[in-house]
N, C-alpha and C. Protein backbone atom coordinates (compact mmCIF):
# COMPACT_ATOMS: atom_id res chain seq x y z
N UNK A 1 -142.20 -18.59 124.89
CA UNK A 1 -142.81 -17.71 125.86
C UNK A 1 -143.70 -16.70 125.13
N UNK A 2 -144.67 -16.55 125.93
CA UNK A 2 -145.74 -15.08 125.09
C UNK A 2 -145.27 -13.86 124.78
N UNK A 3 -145.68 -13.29 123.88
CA UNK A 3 -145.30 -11.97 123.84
C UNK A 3 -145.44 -10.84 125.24
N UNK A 4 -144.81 -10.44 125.80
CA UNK A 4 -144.41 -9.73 127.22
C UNK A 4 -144.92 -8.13 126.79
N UNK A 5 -145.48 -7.28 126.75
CA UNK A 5 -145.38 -5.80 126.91
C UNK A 5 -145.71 -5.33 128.60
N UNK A 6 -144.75 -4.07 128.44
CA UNK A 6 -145.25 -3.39 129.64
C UNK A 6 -146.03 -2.28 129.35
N UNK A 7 -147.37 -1.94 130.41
CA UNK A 7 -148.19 -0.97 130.30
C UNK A 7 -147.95 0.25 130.36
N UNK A 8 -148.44 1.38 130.06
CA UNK A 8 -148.58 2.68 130.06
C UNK A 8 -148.51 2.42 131.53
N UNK A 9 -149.63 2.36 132.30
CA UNK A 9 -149.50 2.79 133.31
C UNK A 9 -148.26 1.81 134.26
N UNK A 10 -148.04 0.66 133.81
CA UNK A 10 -146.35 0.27 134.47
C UNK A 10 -145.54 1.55 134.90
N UNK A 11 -145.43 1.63 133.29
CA UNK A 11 -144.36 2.57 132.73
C UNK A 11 -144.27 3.68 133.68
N UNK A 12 -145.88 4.30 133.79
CA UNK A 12 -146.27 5.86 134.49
C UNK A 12 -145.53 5.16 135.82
N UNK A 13 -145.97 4.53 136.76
CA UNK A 13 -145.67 4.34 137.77
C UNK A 13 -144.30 4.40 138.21
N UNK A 14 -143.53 3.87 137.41
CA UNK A 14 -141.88 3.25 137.34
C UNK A 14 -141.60 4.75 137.31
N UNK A 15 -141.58 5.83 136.85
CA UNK A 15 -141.23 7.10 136.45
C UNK A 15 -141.43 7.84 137.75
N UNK A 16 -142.78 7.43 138.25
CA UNK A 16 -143.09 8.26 139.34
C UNK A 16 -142.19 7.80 140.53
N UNK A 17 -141.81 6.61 140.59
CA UNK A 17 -141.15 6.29 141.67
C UNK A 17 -139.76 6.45 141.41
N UNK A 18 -139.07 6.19 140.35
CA UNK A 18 -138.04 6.83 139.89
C UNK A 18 -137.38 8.46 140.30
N UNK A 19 -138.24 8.83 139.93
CA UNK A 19 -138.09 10.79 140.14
C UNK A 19 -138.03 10.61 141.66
N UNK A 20 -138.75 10.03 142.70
CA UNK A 20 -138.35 9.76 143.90
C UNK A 20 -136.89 9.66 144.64
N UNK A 21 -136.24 9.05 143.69
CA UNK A 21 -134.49 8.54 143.94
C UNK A 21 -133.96 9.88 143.16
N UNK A 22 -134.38 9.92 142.13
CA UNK A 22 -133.62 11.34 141.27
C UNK A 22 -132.81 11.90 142.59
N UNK A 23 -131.17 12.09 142.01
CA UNK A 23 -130.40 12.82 142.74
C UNK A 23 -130.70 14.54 142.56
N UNK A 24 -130.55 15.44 143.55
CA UNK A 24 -130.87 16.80 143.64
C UNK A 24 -129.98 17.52 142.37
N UNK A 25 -130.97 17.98 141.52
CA UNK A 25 -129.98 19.18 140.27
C UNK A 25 -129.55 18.18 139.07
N UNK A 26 -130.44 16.67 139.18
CA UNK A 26 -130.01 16.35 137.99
C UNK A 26 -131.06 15.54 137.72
N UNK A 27 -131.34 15.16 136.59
CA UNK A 27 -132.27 13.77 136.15
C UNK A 27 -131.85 12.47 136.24
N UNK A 28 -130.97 12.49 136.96
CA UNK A 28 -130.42 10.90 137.16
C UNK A 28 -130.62 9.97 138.46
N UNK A 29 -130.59 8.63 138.49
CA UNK A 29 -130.45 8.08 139.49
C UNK A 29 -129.37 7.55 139.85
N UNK A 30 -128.72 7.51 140.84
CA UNK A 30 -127.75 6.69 141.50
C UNK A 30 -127.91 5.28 141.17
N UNK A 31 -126.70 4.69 140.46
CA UNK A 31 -126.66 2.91 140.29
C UNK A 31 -126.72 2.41 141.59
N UNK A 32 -126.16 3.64 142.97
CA UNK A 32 -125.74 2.74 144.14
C UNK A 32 -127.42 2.45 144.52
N UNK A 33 -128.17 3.54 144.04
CA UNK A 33 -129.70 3.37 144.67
C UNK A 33 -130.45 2.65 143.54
N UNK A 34 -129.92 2.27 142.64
CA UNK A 34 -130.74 0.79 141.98
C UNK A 34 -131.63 0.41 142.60
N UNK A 35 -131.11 -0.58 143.74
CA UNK A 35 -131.64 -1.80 144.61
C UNK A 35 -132.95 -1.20 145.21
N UNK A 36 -132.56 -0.11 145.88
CA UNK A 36 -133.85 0.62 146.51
C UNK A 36 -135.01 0.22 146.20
N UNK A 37 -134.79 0.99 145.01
CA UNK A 37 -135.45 1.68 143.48
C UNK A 37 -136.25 0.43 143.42
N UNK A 38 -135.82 -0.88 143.34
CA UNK A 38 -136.30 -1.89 142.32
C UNK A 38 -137.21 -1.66 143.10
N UNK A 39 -136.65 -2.33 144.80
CA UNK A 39 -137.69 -2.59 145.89
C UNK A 39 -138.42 -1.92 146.22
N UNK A 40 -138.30 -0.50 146.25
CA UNK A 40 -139.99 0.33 146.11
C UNK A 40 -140.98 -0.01 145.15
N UNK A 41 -140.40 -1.01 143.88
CA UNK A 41 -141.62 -1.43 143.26
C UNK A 41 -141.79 -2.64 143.26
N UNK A 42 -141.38 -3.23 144.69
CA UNK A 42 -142.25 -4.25 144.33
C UNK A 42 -141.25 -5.30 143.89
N UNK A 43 -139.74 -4.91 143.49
CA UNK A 43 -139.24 -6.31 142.42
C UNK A 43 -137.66 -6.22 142.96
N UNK A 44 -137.53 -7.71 143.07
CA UNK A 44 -136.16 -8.30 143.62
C UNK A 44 -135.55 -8.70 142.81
N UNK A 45 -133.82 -7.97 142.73
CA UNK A 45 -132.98 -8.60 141.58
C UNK A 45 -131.51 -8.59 142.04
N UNK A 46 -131.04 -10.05 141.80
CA UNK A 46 -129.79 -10.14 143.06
C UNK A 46 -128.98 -9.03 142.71
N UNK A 47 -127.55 -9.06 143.84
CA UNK A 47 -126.88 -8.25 143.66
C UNK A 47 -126.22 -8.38 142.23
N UNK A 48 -125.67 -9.26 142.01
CA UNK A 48 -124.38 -9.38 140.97
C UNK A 48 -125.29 -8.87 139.77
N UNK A 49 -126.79 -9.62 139.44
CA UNK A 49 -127.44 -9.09 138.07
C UNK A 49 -127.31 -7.60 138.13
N UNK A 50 -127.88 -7.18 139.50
CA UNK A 50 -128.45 -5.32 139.25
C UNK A 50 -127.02 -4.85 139.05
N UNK A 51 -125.48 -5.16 139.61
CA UNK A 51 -124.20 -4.54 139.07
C UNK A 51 -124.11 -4.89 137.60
N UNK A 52 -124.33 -5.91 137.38
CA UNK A 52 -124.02 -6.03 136.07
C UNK A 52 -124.80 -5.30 134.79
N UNK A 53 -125.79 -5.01 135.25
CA UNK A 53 -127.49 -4.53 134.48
C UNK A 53 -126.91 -2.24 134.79
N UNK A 54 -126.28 -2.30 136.02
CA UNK A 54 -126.08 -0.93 136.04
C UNK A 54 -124.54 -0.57 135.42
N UNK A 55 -123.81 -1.54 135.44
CA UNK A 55 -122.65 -1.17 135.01
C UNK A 55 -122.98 -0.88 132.79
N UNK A 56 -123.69 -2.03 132.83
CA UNK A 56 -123.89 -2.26 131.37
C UNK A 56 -124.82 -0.69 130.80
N UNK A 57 -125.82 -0.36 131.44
CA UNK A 57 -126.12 0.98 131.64
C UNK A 57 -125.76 2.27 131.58
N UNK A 58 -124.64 2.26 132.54
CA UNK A 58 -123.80 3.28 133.03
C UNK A 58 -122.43 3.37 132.07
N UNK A 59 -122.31 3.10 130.94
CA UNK A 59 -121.44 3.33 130.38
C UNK A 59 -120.13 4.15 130.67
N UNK A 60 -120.50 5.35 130.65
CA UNK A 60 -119.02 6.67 131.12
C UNK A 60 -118.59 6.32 132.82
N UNK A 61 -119.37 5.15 133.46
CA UNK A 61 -119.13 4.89 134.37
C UNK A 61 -119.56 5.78 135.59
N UNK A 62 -120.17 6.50 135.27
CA UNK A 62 -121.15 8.19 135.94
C UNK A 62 -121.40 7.98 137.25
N UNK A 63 -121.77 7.01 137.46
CA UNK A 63 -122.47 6.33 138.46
C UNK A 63 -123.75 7.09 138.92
N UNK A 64 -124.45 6.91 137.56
CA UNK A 64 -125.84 7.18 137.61
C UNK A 64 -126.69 6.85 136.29
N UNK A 65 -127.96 7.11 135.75
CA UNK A 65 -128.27 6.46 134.82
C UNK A 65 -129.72 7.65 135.11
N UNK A 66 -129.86 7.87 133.60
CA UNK A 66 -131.35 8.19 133.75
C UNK A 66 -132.23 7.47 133.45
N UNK A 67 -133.35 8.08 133.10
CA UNK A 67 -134.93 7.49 133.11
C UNK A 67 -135.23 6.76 131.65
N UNK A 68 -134.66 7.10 130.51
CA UNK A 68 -134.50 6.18 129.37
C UNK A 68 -133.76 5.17 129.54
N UNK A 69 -132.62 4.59 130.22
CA UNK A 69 -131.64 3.98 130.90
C UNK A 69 -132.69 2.93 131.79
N UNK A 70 -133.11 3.82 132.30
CA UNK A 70 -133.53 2.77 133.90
C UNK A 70 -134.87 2.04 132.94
N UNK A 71 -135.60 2.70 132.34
CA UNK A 71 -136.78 2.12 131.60
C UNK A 71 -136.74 0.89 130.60
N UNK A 72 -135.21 0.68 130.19
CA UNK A 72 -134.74 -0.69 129.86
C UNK A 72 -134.53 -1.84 130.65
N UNK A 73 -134.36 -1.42 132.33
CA UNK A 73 -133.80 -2.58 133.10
C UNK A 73 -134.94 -2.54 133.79
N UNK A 74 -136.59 -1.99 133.83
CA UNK A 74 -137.23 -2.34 134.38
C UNK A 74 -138.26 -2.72 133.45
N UNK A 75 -137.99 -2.81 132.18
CA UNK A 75 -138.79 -3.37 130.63
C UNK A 75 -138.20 -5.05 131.27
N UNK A 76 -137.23 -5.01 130.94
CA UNK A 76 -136.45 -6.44 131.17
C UNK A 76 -136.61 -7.41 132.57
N UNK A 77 -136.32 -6.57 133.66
CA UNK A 77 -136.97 -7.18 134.58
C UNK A 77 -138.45 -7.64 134.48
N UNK A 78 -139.39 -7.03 134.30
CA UNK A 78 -140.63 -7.39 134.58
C UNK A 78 -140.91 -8.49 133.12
N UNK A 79 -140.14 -8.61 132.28
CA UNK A 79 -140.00 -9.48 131.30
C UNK A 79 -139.57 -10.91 131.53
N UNK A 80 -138.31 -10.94 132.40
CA UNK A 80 -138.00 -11.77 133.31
C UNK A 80 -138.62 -12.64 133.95
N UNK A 81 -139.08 -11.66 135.04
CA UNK A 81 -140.28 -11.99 135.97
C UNK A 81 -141.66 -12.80 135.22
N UNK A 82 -141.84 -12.35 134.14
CA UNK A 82 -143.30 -12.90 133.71
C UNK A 82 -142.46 -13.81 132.89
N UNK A 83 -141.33 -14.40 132.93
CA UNK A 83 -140.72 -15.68 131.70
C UNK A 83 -140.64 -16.70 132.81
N UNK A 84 -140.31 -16.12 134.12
CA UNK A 84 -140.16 -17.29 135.17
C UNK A 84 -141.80 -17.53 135.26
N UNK A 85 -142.19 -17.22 135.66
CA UNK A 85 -143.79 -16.94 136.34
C UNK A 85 -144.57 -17.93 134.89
N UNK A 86 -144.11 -18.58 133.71
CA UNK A 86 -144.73 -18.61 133.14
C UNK A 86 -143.85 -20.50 133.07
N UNK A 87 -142.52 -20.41 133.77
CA UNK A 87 -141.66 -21.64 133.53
C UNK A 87 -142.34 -22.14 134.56
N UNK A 88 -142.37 -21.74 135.64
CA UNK A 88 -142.86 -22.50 136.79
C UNK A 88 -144.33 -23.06 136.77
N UNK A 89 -145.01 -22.30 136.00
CA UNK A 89 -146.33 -22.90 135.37
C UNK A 89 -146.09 -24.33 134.80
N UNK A 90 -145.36 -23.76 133.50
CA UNK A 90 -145.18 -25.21 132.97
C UNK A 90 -144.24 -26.22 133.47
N UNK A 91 -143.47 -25.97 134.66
CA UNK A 91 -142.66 -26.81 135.68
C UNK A 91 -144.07 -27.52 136.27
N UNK A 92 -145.00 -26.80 137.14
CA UNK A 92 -146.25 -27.55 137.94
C UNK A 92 -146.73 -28.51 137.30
N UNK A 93 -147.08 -27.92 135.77
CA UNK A 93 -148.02 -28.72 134.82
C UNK A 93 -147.05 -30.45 134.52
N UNK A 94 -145.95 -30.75 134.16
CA UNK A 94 -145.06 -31.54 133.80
C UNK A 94 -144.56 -32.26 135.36
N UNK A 95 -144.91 -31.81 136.52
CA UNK A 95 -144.70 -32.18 137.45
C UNK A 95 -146.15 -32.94 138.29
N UNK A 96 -146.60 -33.90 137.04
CA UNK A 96 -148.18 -34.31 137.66
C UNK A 96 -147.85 -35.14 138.92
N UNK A 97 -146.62 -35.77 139.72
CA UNK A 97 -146.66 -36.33 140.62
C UNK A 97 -147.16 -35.33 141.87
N UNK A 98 -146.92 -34.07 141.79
CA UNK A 98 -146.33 -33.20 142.57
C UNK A 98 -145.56 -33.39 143.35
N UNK A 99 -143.98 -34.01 143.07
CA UNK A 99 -143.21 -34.47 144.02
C UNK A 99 -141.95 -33.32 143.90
N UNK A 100 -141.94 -32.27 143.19
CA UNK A 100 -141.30 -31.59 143.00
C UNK A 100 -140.40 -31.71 142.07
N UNK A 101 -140.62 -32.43 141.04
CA UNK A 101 -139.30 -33.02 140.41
C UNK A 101 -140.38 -33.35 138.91
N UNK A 102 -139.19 -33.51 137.93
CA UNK A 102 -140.37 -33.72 136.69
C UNK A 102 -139.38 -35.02 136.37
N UNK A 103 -139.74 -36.34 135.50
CA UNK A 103 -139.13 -37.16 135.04
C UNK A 103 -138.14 -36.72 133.61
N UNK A 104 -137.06 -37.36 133.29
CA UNK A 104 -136.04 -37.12 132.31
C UNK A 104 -137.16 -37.52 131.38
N UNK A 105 -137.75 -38.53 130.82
CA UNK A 105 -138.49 -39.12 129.86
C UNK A 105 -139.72 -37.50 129.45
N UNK A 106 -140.31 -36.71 130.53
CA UNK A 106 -140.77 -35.73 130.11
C UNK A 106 -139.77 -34.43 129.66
N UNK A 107 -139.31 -33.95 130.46
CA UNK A 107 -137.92 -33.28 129.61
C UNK A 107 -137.34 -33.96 128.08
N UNK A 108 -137.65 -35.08 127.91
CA UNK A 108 -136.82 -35.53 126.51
C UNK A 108 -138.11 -35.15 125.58
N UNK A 109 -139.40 -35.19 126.09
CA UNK A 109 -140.43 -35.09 125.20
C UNK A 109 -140.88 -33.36 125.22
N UNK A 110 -139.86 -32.72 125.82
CA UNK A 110 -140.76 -30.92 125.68
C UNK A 110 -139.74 -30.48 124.62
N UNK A 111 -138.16 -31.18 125.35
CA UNK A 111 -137.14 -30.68 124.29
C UNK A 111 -137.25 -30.84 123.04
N UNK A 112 -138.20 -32.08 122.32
CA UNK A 112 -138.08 -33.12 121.26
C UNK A 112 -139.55 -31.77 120.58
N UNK A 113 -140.26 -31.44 121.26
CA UNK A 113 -141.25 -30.45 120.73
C UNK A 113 -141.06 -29.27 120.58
N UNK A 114 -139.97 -28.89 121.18
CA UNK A 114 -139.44 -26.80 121.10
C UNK A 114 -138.50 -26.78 119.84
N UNK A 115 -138.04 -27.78 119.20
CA UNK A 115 -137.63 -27.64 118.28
C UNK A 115 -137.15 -28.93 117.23
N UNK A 116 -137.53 -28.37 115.78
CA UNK A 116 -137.04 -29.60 115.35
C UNK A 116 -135.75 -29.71 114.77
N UNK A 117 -134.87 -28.87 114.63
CA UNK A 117 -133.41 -28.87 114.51
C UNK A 117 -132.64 -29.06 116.04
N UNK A 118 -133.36 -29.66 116.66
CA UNK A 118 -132.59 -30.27 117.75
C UNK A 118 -132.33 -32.24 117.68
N UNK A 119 -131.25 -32.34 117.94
CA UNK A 119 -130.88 -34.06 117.38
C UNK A 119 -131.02 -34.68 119.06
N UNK A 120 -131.03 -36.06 118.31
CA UNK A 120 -131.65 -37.04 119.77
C UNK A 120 -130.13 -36.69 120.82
N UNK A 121 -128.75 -36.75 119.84
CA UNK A 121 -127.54 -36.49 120.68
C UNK A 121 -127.52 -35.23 121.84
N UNK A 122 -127.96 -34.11 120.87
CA UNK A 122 -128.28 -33.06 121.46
C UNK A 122 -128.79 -33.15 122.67
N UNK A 123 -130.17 -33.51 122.57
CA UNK A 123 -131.30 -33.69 123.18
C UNK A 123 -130.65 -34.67 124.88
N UNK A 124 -129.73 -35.71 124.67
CA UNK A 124 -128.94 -36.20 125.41
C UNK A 124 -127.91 -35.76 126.08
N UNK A 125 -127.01 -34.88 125.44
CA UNK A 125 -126.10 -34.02 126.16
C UNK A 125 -127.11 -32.95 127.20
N UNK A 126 -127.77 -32.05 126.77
CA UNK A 126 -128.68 -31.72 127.45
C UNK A 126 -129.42 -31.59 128.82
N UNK A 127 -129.90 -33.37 128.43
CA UNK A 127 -130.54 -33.84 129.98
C UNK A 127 -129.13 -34.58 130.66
N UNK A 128 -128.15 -34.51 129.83
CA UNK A 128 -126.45 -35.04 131.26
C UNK A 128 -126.34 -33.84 132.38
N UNK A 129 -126.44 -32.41 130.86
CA UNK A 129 -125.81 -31.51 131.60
C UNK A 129 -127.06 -30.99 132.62
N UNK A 130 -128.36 -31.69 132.66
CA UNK A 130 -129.16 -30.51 133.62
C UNK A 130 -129.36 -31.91 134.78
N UNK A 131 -129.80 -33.22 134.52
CA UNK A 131 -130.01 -34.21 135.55
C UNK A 131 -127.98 -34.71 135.97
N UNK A 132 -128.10 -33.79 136.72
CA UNK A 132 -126.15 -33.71 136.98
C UNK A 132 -126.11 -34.92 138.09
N UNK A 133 -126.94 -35.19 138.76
CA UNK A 133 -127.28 -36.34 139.93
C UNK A 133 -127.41 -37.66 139.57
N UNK A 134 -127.90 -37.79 138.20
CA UNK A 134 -128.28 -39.01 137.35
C UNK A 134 -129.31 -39.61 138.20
N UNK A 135 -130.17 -38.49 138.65
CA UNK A 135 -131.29 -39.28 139.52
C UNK A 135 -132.42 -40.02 138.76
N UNK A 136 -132.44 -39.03 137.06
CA UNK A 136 -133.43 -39.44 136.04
C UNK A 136 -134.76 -38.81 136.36
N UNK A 137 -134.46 -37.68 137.39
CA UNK A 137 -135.41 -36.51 137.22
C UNK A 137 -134.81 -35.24 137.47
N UNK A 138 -135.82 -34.55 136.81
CA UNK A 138 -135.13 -32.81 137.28
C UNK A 138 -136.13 -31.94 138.26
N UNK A 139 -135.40 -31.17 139.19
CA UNK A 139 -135.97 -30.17 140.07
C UNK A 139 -136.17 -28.71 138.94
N UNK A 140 -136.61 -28.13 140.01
CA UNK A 140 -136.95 -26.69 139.17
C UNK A 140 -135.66 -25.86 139.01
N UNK A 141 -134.83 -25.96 139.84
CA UNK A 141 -133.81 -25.66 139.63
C UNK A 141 -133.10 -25.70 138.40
N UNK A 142 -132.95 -26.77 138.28
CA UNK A 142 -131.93 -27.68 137.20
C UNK A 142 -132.86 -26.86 135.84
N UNK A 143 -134.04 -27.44 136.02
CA UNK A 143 -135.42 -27.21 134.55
C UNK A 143 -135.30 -25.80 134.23
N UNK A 144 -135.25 -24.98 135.44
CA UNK A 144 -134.95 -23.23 135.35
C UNK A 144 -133.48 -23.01 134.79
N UNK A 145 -132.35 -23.84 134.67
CA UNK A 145 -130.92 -23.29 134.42
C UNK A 145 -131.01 -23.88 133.03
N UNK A 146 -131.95 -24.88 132.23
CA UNK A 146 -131.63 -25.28 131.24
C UNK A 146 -132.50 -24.24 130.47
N UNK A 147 -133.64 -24.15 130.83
CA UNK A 147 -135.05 -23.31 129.94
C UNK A 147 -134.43 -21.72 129.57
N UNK A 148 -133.59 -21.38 130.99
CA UNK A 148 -133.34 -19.80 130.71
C UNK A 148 -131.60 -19.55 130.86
N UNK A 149 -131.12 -20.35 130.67
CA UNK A 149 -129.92 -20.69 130.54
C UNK A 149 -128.58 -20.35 131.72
């Protein structure tokens, strides 16, 4: 995947909308107002990730997090976001039928190129564990749980 940075002005923005949620008399935000938060900018992140992403955060368990805090889980999100946004590219591209589905024989040939300390066995366990249907193709689904684990 490409190198990912987020912008100054990302950054500015995320802050400004941030201080928005800021609870009264403190610099913090509420973990419960996470979700809000994301969705005033724009970005969707299921429940269980954003508990897990605020708990991991929230250390003393505060149930709140400030703006150095929150500026990691919205570095990462939008990191995320542009790693999918960049799989599904190369899902379209490998999917020349456009039938929604890419063939096992192309999956054996991206795996066989991302690395060369990967073995043909490997490379076989692999496409068992992602073509689980033994249809001898993969959906985006499957291609998305193997690429980003």
């Amino acid at each position: 995947m490409t190198d990912f940075k987020v912008t100054d002005k990302q950054f500015t923005d995320a802050k400004q909308t941030f201080h928005l949620y800021v609870k009264k008399g403190t610099e913090d935000v509420a973990t419960k107002d996470l979700d809000q938060l994301f969705k005033a900018m724009a970005l969707h992140i299921d429940d269980d990730k954003l508990k897990d992403w605020a708990d991991e955060m929230d250390e003393e368990a505060a149930g709140s997090i400030d703006w150095e805090k929150f500026k990691i889980l919205f570095e990462r999100k939008l990191k995320e976001d542009e790693e999918e946004k960049e799989l599904k590219e190369a899902f379209r591209v490998l999917d020349s039928q456009k039938k929604g589905v890419i063939p096992v024989s192309e999956l054996r040939w991206i795996l066989q190129s991302l690395g060369d300390d990967i073995t043909e066995e490997e490379i076989d366990d692999m496409i068992a564990e992602t073509d689980t249907d033994g249809s001898g193709t993969v959906d985006y689904q499957e291609f998305y749980t193997l690429m980003m684990g």
